[in-house]
N, C-alpha and C. Protein backbone atom coordinates (compact mmCIF):
# COMPACT_ATOMS: atom_id res chain seq x y z
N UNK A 1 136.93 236.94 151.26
CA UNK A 1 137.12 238.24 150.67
C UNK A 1 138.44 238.25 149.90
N UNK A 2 138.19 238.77 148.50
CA UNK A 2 139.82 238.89 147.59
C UNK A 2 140.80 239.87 148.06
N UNK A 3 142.26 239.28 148.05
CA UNK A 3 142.95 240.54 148.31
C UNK A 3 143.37 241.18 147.16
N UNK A 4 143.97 242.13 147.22
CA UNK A 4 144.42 242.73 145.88
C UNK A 4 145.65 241.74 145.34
N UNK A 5 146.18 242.22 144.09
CA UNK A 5 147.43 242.12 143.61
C UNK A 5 148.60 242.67 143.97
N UNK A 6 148.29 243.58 144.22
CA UNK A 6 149.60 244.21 145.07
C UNK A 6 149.88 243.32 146.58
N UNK A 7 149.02 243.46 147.36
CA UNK A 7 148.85 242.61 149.05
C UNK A 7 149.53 241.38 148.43
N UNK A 8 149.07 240.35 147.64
CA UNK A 8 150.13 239.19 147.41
C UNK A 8 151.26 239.20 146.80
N UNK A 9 151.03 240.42 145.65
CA UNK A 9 152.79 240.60 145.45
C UNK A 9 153.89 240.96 146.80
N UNK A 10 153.03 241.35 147.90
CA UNK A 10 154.20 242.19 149.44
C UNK A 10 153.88 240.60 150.03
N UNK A 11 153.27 240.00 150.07
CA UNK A 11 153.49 239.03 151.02
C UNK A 11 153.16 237.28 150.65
N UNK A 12 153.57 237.50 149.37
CA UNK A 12 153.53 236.28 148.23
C UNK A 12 153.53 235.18 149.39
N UNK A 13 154.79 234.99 149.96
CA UNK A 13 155.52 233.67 150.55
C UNK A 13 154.63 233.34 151.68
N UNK A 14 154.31 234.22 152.19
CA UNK A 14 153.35 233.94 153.63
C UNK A 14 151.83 233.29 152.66
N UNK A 15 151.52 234.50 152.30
CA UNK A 15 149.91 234.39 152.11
C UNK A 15 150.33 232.39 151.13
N UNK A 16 150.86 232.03 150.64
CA UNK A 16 150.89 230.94 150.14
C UNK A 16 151.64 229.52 150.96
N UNK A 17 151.92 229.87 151.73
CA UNK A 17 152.47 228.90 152.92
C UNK A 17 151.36 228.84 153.52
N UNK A 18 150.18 229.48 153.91
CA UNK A 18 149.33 229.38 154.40
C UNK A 18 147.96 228.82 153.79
N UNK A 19 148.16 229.31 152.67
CA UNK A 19 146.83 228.35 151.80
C UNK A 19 147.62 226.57 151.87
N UNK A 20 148.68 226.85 151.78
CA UNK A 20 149.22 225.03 151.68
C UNK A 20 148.74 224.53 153.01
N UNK A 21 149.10 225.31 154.54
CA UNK A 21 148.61 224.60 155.48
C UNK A 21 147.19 224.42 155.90
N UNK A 22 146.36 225.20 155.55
CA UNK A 22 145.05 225.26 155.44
C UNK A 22 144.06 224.60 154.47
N UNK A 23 145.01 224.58 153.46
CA UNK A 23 143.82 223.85 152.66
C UNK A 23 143.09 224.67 151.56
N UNK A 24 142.93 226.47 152.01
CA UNK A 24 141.99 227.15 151.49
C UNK A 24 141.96 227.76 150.47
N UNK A 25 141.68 228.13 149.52
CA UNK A 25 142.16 228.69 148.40
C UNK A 25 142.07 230.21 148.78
N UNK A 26 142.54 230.90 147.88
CA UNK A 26 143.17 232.15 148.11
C UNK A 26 142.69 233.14 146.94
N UNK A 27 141.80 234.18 147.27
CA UNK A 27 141.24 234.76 146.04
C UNK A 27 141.55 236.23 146.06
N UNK A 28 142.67 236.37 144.26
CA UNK A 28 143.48 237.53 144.50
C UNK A 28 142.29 238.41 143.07
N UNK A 29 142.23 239.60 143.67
CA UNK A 29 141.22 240.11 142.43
C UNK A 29 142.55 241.08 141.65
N UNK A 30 142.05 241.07 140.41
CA UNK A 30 143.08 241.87 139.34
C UNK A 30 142.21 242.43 138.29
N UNK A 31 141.91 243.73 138.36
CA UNK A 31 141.13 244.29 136.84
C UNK A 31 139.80 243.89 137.50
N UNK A 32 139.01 243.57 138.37
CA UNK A 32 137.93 243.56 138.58
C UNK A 32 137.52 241.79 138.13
N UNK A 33 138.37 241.33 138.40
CA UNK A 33 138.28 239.90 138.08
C UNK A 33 138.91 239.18 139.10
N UNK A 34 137.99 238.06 139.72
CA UNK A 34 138.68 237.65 140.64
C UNK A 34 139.37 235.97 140.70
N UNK A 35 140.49 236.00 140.93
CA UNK A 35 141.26 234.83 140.66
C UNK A 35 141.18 233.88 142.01
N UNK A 36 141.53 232.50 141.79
CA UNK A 36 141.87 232.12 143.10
C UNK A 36 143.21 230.96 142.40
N UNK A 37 143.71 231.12 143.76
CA UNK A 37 145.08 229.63 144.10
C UNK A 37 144.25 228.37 145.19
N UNK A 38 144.52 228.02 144.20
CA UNK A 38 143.86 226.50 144.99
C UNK A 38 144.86 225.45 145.58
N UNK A 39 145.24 224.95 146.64
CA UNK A 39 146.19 223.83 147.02
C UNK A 39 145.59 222.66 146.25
N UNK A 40 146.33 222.00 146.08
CA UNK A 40 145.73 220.47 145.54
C UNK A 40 145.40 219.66 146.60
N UNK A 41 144.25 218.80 146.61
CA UNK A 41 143.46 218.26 147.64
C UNK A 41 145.01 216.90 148.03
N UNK A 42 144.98 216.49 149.04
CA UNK A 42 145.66 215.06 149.49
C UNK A 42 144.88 213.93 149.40
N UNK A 43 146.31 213.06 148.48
CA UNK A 43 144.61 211.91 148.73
C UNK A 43 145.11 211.07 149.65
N UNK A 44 143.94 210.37 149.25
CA UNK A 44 143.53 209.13 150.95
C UNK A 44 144.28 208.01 150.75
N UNK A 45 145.07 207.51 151.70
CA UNK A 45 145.54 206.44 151.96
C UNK A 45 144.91 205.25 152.29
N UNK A 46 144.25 204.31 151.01
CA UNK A 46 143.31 203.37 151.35
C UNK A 46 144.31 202.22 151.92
N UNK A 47 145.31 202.24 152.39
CA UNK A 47 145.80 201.23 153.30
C UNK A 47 145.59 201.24 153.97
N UNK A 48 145.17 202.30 154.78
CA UNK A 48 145.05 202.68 155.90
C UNK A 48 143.25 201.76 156.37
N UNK A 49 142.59 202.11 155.51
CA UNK A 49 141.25 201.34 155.79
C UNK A 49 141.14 200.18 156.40
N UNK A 50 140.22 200.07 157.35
CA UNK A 50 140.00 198.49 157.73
C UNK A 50 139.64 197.65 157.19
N UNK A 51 140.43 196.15 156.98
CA UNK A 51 139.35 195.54 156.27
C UNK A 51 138.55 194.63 156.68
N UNK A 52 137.94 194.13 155.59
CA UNK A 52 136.07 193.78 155.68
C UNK A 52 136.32 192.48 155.28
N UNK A 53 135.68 192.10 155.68
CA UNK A 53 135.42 190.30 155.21
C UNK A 53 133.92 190.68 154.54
N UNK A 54 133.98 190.85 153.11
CA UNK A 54 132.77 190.79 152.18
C UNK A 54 131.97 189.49 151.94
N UNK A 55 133.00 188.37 151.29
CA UNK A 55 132.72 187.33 150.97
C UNK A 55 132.61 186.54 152.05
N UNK A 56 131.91 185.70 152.58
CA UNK A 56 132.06 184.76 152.97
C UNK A 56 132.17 183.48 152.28
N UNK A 57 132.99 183.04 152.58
CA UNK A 57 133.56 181.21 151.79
C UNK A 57 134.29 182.02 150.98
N UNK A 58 134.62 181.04 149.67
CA UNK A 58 135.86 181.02 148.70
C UNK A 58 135.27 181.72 147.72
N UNK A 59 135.97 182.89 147.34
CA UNK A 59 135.28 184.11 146.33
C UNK A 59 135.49 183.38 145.18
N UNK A 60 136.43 182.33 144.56
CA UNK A 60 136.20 181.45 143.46
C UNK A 60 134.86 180.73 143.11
N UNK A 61 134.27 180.39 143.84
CA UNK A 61 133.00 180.10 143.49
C UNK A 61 132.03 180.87 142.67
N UNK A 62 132.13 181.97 143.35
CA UNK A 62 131.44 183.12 142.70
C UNK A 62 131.72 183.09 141.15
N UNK A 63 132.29 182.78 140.80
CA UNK A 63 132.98 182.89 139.39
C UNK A 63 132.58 181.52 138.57
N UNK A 64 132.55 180.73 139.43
CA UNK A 64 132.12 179.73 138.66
C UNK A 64 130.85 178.76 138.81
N UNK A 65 130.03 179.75 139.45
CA UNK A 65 128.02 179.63 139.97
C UNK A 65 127.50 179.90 138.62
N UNK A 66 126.84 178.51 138.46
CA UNK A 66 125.92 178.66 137.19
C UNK A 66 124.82 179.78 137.30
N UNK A 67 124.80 180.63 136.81
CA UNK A 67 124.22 181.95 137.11
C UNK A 67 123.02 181.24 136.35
N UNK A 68 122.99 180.66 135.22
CA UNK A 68 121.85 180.33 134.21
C UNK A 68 120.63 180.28 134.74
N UNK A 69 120.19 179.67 135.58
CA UNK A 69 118.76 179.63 136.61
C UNK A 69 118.12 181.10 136.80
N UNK A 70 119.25 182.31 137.07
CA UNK A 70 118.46 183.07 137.44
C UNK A 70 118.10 184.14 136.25
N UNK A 71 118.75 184.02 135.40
CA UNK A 71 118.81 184.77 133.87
C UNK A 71 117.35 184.59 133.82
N UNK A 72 116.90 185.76 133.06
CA UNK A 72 115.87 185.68 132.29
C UNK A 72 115.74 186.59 130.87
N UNK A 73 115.25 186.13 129.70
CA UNK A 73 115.39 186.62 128.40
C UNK A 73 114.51 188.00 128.49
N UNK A 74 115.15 189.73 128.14
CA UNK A 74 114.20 190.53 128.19
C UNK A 74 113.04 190.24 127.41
N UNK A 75 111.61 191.07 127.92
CA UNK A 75 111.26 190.28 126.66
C UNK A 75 109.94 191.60 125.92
């Protein structure tokens, strides 16, 4: 539900400390139009991921496998 313009002008600092800890956006209506404040999403720390053993053996190979055999001309 939107709050007014006035409600976030009295309690700007709160109502926006709280969309930061939440996450949620915040929808202020003005003139019959309704606005929102959006936090910016966090991104993901792909270090954090486990990793995977994809390849098995030496991923150089891959690179240098005569692919030619399996090609075929569209036709």
């Amino acid at each position: 539900m939107p709050i007014s313009a006035t409600e976030l002008r009295a309690n700007i600092y709160q109502i926006l400390d709280e969309a930061i800890a939440t996450g949620k956006p915040v929808e202020v209506e003005r003139k019959g139009v309704v606005l929102q404040v959006v936090p910016p999403r966090k991104k993901r720390d792909l270090s954090k991921m486990p990793k995977r053993n994809c390849v098995i053996g030496d991923s150089e190979d891959l690179v240098h496998m005569d692919w030619s055999v399996y090609w075929k001309p569209y036709l």
